[in-house]
PDB file of N, CA and C in Angstrom:
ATOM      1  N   UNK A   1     -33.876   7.832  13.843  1.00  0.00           N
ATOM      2  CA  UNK A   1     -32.754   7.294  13.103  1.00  0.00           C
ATOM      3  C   UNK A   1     -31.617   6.919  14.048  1.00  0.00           C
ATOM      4  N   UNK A   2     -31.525   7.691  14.994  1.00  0.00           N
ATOM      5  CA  UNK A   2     -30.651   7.366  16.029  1.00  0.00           C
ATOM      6  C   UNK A   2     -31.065   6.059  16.637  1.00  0.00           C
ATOM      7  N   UNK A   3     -31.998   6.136  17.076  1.00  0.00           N
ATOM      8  CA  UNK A   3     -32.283   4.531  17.669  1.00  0.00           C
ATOM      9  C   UNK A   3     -31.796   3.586  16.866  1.00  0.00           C
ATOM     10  N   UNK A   4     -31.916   3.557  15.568  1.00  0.00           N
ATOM     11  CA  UNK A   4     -32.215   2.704  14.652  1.00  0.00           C
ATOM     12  C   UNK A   4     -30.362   2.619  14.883  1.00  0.00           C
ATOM     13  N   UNK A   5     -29.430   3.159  14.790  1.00  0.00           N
ATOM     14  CA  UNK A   5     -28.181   2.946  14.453  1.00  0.00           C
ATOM     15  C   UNK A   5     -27.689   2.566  15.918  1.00  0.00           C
ATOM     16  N   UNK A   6     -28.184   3.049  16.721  1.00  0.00           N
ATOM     17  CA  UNK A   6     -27.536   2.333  18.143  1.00  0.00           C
ATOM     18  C   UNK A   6     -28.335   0.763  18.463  1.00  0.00           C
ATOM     19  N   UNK A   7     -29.401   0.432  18.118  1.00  0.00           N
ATOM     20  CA  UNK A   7     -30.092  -0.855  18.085  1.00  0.00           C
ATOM     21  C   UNK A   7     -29.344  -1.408  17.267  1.00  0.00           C
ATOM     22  N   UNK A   8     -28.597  -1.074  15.978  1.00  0.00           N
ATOM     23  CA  UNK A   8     -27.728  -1.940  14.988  1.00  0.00           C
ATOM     24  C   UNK A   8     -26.051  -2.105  15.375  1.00  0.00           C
ATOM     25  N   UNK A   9     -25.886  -1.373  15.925  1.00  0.00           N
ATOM     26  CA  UNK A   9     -24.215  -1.211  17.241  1.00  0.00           C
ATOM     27  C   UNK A   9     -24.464  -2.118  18.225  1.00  0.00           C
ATOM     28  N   UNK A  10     -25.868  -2.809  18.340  1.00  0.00           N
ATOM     29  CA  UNK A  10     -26.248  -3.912  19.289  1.00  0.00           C
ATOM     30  C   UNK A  10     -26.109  -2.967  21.058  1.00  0.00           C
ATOM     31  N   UNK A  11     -26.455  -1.860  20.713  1.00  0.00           N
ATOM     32  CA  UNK A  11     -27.087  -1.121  22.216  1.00  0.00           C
ATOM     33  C   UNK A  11     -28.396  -0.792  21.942  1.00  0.00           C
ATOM     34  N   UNK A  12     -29.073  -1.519  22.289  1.00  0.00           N
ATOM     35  CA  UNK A  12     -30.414  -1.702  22.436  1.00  0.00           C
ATOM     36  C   UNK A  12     -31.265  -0.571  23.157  1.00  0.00           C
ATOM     37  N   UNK A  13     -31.277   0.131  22.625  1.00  0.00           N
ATOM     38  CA  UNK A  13     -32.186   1.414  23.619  1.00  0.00           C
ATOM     39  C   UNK A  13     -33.535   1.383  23.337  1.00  0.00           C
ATOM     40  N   UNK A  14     -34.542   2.330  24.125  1.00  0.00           N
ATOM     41  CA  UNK A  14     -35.787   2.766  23.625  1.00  0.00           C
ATOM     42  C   UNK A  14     -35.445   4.127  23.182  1.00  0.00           C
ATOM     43  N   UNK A  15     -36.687   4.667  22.765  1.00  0.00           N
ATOM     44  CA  UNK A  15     -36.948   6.199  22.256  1.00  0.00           C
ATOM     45  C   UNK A  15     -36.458   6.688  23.227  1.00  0.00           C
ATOM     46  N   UNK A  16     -36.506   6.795  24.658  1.00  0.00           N
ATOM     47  CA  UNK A  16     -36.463   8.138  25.137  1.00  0.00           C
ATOM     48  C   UNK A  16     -34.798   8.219  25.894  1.00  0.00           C
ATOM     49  N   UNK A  17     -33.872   6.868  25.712  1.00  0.00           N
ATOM     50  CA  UNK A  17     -32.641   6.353  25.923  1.00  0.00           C
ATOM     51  C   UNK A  17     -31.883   7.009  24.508  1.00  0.00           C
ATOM     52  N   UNK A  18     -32.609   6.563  23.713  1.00  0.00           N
ATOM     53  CA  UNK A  18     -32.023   7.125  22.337  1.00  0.00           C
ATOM     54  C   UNK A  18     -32.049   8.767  22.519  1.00  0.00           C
ATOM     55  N   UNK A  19     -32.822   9.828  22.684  1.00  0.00           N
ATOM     56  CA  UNK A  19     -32.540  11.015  22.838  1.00  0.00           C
ATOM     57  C   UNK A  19     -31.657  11.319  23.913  1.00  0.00           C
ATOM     58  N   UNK A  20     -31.450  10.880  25.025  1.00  0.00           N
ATOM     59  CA  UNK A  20     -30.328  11.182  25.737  1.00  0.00           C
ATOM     60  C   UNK A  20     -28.833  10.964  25.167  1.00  0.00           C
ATOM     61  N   UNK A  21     -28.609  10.211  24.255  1.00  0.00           N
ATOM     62  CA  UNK A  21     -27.551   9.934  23.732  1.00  0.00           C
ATOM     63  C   UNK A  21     -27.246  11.121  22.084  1.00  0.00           C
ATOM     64  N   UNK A  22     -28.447  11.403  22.061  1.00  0.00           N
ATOM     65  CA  UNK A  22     -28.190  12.992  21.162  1.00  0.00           C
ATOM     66  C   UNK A  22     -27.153  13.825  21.133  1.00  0.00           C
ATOM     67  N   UNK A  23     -26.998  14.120  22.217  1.00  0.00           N
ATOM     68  CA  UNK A  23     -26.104  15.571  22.230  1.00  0.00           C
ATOM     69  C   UNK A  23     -24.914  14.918  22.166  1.00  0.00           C
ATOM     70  N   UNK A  24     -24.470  13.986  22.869  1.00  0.00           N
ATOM     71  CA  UNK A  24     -23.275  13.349  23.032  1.00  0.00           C
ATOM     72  C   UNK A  24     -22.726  12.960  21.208  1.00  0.00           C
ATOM     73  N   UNK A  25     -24.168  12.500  20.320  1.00  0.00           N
ATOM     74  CA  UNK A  25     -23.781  12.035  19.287  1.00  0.00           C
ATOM     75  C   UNK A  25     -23.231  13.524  18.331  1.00  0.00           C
ATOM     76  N   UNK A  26     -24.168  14.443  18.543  1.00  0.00           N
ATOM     77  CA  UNK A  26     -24.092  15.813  17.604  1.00  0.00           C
ATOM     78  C   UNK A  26     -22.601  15.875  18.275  1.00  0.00           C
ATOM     79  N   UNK A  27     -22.145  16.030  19.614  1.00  0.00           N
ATOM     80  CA  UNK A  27     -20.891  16.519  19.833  1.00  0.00           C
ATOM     81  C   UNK A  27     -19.827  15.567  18.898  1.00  0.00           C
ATOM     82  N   UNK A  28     -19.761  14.202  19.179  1.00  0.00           N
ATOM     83  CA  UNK A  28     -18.886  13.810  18.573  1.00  0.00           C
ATOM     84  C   UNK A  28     -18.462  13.888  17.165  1.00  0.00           C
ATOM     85  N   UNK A  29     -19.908  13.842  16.341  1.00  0.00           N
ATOM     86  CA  UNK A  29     -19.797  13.818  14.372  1.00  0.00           C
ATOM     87  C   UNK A  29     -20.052  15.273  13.997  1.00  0.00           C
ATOM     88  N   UNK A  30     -19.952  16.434  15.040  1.00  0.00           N
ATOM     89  CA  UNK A  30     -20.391  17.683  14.404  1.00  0.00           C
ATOM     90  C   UNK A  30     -19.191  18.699  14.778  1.00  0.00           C
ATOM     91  N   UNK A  31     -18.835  18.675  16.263  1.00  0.00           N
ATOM     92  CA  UNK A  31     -18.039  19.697  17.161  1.00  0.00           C
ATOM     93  C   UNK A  31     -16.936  19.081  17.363  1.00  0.00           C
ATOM     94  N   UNK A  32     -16.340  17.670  17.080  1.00  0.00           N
ATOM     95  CA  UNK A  32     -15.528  17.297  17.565  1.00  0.00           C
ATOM     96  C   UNK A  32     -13.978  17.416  16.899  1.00  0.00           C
ATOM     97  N   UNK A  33     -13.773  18.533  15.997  1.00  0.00           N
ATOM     98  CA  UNK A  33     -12.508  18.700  15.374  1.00  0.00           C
ATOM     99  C   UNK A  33     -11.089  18.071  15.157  1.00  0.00           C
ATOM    100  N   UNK A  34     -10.740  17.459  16.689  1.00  0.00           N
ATOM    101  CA  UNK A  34      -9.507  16.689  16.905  1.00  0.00           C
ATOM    102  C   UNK A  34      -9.864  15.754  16.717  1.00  0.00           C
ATOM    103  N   UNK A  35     -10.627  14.936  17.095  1.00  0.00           N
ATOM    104  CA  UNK A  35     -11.195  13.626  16.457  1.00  0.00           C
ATOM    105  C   UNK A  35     -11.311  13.659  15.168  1.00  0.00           C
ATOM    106  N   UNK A  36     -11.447  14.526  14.569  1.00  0.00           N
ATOM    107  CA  UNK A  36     -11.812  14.570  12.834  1.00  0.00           C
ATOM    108  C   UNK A  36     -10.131  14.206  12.664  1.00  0.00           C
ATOM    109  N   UNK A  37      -9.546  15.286  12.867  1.00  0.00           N
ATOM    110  CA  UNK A  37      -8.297  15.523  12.030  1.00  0.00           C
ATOM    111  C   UNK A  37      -7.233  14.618  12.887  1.00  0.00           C
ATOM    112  N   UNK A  38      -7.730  13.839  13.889  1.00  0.00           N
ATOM    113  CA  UNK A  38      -6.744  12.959  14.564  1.00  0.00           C
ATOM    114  C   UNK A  38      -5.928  11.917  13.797  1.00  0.00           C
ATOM    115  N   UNK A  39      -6.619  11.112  12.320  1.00  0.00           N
ATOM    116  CA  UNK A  39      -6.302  10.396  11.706  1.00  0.00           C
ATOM    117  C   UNK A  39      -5.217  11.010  11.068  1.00  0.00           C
ATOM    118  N   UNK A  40      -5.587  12.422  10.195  1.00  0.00           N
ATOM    119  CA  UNK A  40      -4.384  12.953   9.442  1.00  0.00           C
ATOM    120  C   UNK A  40      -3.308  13.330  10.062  1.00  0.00           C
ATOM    121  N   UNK A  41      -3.457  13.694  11.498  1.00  0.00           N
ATOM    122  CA  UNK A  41      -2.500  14.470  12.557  1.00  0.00           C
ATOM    123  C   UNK A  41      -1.298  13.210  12.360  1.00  0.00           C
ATOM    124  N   UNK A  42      -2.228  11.424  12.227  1.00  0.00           N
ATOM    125  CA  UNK A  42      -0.753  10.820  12.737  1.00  0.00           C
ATOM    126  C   UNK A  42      -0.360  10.255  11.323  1.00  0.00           C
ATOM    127  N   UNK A  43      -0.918  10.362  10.121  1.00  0.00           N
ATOM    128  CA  UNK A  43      -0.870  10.204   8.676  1.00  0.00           C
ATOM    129  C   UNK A  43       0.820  11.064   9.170  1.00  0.00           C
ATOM    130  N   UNK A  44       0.409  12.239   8.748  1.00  0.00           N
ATOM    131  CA  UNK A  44       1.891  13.795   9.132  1.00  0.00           C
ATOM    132  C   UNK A  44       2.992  12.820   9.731  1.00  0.00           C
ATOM    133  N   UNK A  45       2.164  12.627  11.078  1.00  0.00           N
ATOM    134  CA  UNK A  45       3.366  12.465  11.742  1.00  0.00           C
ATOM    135  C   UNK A  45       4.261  11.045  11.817  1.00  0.00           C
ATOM    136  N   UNK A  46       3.580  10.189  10.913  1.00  0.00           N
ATOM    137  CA  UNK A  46       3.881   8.468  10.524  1.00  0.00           C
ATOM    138  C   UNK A  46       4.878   9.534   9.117  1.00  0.00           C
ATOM    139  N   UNK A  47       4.246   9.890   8.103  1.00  0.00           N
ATOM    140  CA  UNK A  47       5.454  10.769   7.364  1.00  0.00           C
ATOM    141  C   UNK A  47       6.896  11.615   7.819  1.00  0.00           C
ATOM    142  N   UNK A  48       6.804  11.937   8.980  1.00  0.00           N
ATOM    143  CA  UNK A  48       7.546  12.501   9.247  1.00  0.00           C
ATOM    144  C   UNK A  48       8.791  11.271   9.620  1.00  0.00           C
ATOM    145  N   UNK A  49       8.610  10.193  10.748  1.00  0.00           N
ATOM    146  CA  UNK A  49       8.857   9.528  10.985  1.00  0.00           C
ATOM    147  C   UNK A  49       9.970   9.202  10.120  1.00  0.00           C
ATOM    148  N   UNK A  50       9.266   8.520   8.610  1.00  0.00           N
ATOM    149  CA  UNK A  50       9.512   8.180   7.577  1.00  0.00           C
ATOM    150  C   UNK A  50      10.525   8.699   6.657  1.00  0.00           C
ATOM    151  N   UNK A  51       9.843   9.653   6.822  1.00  0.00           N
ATOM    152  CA  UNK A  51      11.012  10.969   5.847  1.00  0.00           C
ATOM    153  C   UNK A  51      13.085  10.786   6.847  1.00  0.00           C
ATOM    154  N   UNK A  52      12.402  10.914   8.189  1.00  0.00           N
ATOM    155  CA  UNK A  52      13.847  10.864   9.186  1.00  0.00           C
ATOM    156  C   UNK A  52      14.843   9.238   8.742  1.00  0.00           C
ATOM    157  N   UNK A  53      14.052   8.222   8.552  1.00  0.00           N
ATOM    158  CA  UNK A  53      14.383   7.537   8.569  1.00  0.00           C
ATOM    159  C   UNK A  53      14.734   6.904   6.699  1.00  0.00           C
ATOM    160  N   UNK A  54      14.371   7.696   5.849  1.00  0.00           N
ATOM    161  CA  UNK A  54      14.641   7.856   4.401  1.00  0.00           C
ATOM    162  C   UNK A  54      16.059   8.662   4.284  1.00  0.00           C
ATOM    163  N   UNK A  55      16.122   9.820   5.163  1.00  0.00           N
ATOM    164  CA  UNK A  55      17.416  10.989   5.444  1.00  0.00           C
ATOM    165  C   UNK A  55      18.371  10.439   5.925  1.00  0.00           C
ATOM    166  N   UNK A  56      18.468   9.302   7.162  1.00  0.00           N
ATOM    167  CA  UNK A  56      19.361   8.653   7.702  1.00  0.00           C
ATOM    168  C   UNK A  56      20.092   7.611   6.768  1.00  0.00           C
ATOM    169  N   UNK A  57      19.226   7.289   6.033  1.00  0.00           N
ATOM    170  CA  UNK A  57      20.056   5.872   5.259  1.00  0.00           C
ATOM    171  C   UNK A  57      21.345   6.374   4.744  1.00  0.00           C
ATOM    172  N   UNK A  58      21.353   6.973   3.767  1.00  0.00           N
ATOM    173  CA  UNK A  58      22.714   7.653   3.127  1.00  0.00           C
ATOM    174  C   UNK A  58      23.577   7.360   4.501  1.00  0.00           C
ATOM    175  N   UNK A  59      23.580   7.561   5.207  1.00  0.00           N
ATOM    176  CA  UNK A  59      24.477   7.948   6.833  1.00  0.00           C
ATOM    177  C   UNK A  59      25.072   6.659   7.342  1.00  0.00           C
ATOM    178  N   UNK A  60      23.999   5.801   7.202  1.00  0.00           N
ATOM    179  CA  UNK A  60      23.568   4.738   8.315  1.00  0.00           C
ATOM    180  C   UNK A  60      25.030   3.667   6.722  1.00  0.00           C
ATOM    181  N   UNK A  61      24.567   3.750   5.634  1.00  0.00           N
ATOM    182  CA  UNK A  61      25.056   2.736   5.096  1.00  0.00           C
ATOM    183  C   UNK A  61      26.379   3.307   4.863  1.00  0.00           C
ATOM    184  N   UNK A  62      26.785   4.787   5.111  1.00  0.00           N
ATOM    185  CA  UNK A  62      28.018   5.053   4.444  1.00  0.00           C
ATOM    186  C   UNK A  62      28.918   4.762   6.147  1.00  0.00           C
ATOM    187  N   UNK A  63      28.061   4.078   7.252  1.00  0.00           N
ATOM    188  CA  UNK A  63      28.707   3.961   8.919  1.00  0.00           C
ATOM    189  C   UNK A  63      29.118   2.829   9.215  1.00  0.00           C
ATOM    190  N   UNK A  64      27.910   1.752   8.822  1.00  0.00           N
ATOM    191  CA  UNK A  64      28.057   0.224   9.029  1.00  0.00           C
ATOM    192  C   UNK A  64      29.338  -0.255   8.308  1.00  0.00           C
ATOM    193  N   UNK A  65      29.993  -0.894   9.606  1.00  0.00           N
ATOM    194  CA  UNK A  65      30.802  -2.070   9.229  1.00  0.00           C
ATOM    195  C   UNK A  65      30.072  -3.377  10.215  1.00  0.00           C
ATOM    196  N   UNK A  66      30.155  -3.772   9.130  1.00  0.00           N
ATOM    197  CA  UNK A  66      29.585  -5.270   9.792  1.00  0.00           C
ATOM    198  C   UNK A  66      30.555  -6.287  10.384  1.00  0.00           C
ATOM    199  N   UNK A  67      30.324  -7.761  11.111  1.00  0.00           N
ATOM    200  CA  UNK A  67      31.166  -8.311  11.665  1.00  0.00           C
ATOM    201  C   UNK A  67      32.569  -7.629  12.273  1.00  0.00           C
ATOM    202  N   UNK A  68      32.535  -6.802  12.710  1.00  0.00           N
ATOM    203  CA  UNK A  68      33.961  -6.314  13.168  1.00  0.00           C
ATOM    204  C   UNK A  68      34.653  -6.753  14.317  1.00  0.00           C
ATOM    205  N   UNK A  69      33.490  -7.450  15.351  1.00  0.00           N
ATOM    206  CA  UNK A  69      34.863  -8.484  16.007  1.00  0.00           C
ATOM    207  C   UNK A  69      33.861  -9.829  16.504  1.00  0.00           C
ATOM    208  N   UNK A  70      33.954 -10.679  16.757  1.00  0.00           N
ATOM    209  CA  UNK A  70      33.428 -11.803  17.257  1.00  0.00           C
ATOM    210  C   UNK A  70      32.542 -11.152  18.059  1.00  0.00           C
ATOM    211  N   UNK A  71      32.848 -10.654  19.507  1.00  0.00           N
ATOM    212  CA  UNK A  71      31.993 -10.284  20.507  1.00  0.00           C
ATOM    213  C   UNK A  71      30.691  -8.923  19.844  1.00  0.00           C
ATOM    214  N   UNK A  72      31.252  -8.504  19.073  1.00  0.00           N
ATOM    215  CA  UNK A  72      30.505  -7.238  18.327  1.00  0.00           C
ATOM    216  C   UNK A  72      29.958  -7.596  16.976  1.00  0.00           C
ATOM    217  N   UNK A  73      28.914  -7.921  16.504  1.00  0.00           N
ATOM    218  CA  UNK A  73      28.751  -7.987  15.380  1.00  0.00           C
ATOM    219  C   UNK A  73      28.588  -7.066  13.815  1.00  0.00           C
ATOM    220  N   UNK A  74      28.810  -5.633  14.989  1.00  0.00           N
ATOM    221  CA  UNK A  74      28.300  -4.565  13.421  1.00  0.00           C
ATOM    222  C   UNK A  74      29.583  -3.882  14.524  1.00  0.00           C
ATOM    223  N   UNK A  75      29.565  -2.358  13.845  1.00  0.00           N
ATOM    224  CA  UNK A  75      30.055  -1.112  14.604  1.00  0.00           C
ATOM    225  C   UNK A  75      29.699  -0.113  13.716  1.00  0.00           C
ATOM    226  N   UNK A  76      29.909   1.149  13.618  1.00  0.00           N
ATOM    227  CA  UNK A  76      29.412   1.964  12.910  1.00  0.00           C
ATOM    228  C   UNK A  76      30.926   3.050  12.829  1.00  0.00           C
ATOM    229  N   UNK A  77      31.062   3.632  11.846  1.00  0.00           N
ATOM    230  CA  UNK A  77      32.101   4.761  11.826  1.00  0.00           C
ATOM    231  C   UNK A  77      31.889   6.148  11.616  1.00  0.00           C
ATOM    232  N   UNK A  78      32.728   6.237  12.781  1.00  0.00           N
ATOM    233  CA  UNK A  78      31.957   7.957  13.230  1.00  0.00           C
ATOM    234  C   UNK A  78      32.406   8.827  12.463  1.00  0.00           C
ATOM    235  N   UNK A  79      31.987   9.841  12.164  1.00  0.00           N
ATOM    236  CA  UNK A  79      32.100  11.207  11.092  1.00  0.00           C
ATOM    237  C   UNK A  79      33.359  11.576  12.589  1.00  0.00           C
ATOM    238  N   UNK A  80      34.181  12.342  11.533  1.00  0.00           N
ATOM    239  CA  UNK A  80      35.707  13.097  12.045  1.00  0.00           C
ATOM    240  C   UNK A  80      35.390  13.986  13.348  1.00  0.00           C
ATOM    241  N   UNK A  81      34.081  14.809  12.500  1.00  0.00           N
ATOM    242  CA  UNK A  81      33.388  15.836  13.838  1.00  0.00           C
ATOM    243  C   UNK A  81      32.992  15.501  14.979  1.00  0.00           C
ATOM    244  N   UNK A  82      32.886  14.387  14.931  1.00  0.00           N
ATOM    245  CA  UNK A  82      32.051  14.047  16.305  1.00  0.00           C
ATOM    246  C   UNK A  82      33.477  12.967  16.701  1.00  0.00           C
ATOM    247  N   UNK A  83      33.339  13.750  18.232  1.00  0.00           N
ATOM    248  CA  UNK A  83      34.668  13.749  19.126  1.00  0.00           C
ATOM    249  C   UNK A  83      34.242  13.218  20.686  1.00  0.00           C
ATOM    250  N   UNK A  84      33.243  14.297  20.916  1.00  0.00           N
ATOM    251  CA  UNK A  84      33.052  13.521  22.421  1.00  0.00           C
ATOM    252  C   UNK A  84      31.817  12.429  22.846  1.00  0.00           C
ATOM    253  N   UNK A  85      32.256  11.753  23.780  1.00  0.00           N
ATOM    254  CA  UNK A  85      31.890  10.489  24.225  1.00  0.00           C
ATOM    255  C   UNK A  85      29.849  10.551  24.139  1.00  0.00           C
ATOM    256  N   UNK A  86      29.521  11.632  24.607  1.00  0.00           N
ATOM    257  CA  UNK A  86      28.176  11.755  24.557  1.00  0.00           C
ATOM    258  C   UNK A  86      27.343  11.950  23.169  1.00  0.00           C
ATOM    259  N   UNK A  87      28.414  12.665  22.529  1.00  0.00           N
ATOM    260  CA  UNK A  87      27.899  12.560  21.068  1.00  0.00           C
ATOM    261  C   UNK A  87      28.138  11.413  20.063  1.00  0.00           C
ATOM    262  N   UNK A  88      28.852  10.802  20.792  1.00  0.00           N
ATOM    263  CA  UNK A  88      29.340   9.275  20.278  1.00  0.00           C
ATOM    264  C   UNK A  88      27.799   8.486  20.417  1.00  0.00           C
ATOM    265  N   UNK A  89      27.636   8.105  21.331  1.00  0.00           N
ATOM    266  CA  UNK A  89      26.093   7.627  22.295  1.00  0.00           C
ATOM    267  C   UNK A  89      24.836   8.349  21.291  1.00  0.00           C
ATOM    268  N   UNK A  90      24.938   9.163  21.273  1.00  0.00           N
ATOM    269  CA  UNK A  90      23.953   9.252  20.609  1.00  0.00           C
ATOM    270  C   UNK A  90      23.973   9.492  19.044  1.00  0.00           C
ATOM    271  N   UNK A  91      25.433   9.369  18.621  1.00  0.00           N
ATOM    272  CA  UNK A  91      25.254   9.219  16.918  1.00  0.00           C
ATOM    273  C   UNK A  91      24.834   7.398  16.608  1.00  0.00           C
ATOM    274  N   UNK A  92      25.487   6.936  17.631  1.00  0.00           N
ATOM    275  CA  UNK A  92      25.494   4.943  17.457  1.00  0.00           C
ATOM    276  C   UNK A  92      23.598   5.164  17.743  1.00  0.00           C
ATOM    277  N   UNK A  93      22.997   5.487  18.935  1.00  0.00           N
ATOM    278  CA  UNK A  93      21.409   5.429  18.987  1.00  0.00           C
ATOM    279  C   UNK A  93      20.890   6.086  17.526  1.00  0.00           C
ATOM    280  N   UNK A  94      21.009   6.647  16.970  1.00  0.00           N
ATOM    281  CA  UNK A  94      20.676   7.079  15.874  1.00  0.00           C
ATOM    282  C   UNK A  94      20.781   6.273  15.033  1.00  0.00           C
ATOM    283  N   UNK A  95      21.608   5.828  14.835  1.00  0.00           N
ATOM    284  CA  UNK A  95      22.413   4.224  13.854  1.00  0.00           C
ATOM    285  C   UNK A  95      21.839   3.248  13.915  1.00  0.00           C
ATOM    286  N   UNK A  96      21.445   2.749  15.378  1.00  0.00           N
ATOM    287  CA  UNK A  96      20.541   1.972  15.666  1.00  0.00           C
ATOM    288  C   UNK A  96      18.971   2.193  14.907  1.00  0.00           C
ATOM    289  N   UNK A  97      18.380   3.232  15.572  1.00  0.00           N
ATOM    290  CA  UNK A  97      17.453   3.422  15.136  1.00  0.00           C
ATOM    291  C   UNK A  97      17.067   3.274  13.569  1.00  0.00           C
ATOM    292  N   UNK A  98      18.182   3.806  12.974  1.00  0.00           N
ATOM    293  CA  UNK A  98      17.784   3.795  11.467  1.00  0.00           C
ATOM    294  C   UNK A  98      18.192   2.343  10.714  1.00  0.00           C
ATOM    295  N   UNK A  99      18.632   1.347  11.458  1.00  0.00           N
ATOM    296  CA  UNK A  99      18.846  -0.177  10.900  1.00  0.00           C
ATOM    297  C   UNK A  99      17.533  -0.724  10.633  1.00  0.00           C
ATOM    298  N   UNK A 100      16.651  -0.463  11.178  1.00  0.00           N
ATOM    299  CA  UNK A 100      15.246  -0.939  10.795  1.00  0.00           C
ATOM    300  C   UNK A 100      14.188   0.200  10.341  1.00  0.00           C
ATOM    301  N   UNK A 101      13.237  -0.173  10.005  1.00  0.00           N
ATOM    302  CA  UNK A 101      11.936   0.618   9.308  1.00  0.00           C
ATOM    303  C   UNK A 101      11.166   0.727  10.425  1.00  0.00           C
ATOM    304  N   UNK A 102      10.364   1.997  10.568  1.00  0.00           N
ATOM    305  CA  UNK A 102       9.367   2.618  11.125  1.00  0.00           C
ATOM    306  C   UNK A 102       8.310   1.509  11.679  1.00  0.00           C
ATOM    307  N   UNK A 103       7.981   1.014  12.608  1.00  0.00           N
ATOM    308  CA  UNK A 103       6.927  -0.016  13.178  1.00  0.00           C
ATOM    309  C   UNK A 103       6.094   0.052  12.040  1.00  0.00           C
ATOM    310  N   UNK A 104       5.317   0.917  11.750  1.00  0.00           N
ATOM    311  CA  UNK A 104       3.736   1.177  10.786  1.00  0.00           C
ATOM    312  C   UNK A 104       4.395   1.385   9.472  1.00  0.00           C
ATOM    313  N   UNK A 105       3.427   0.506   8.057  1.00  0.00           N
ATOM    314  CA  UNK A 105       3.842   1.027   6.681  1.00  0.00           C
ATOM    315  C   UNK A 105       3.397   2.721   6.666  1.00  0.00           C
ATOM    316  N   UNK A 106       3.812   3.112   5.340  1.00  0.00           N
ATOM    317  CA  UNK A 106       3.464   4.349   4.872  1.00  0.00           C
ATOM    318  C   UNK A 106       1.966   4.117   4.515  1.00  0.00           C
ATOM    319  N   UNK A 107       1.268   5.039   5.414  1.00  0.00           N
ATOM    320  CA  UNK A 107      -0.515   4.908   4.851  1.00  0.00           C
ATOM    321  C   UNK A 107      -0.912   6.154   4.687  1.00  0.00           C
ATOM    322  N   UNK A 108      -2.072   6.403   3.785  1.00  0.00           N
ATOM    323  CA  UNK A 108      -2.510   7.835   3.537  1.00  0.00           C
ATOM    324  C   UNK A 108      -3.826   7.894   3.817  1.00  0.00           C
ATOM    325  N   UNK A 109      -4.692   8.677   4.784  1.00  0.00           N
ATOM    326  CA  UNK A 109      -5.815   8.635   5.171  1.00  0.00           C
ATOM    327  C   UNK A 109      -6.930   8.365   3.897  1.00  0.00           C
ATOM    328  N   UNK A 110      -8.236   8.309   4.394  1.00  0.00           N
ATOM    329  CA  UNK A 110      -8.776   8.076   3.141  1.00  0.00           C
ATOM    330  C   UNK A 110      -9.338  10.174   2.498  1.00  0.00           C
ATOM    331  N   UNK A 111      -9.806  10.247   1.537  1.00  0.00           N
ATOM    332  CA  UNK A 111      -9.932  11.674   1.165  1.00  0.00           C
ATOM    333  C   UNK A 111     -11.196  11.928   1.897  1.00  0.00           C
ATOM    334  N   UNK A 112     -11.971  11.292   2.357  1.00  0.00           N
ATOM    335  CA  UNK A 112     -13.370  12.134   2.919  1.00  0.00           C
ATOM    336  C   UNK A 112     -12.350  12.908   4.409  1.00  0.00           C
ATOM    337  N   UNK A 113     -11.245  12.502   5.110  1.00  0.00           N
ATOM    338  CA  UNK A 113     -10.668  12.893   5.850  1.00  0.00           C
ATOM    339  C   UNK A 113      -9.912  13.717   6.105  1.00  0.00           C
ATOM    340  N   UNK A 114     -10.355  14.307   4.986  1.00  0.00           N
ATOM    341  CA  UNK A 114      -9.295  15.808   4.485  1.00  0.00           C
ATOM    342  C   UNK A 114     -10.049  16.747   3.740  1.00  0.00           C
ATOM    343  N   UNK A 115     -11.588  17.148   3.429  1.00  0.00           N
ATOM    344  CA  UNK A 115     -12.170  17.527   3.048  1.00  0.00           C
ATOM    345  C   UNK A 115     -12.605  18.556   3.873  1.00  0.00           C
ATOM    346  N   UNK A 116     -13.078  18.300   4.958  1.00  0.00           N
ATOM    347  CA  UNK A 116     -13.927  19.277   5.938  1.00  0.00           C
ATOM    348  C   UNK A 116     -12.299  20.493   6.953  1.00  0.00           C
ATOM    349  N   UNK A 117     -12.808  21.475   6.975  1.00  0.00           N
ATOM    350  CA  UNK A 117     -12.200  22.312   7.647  1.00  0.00           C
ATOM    351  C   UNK A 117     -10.850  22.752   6.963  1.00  0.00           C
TER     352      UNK A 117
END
C-alpha cells in the first residue's frame, strides 16, 4: 500500500525502495506529535494574536486624531499615565500596530485535528 501511495505522490519506487521509506512513514503519521498538533498550536496562537488586537481597539480609537498637521497625518493621544519618552515609543508602536488587522483571517483547524491526544 505504501508503494502504491508514493507511486501516486509521483515517487516512483520499487518494493524494496518502498520498505525503506517505512519507518520514516510510521514515524511521521504515528510518533510524530508536534506535527500533529502544529496546526492547532498556530490556530491558539493566530487567536491570540487576534484577541490582542480586538483588546486594543477600544484604545487605539479612543487615541487617533487624524490629520493633525500637514507633515503628520494621524497622532495618537497619550493616556495622562504615561509620562516618559520610552513609554511614549512604545505606546505610539502599539497604536501602530493595532491600525491594521492581523496578516492571516481568523481560521479554525479542521476537527479530525483535535481529536487524537
Amino acid at each position: 500500500k505504501l508503494k502504491k501511495h508514493l507511486n501516486a505522490s509521483e515517487l516512483a519506487t520499487d518494493e524494496p525502495d518502498s520498505l525503506l521509506a517505512l519507518e520514516d512513514f510510521y514515524t511521521r503519521f504515528h510518533d510524530d506529535v508536534f506535527l500533529y498538533h502544529s496546526s492547532r498550536i498556530v490556530e491558539l496562537l493566530s487567536n491570540v494574536r487576534w484577541g490582542i488586537h480586538t483588546y486594543l481597539q477600544a484604545e487605539y480609537v479612543r487615541s487617533y486624531v487624524p490629520g493633525a498637521e500637514p507633515d503628520q497625518p494621524y497622532r495618537f493621544l497619550y493616556p495622562e499615565t504615561i509620562t516618559s519618552s520610552f513609554a511614549r515609543e512604545c505606546y505610539w508602536a502599539l497604536m501602530n500596530s493595532a491600525r491594521t488587522q492581523p496578516y492571516f483571517p481568523r481560521f479554525k483547524v479542521h476537527e479530525v485535528m483535535r481529536r487524537r491526544y
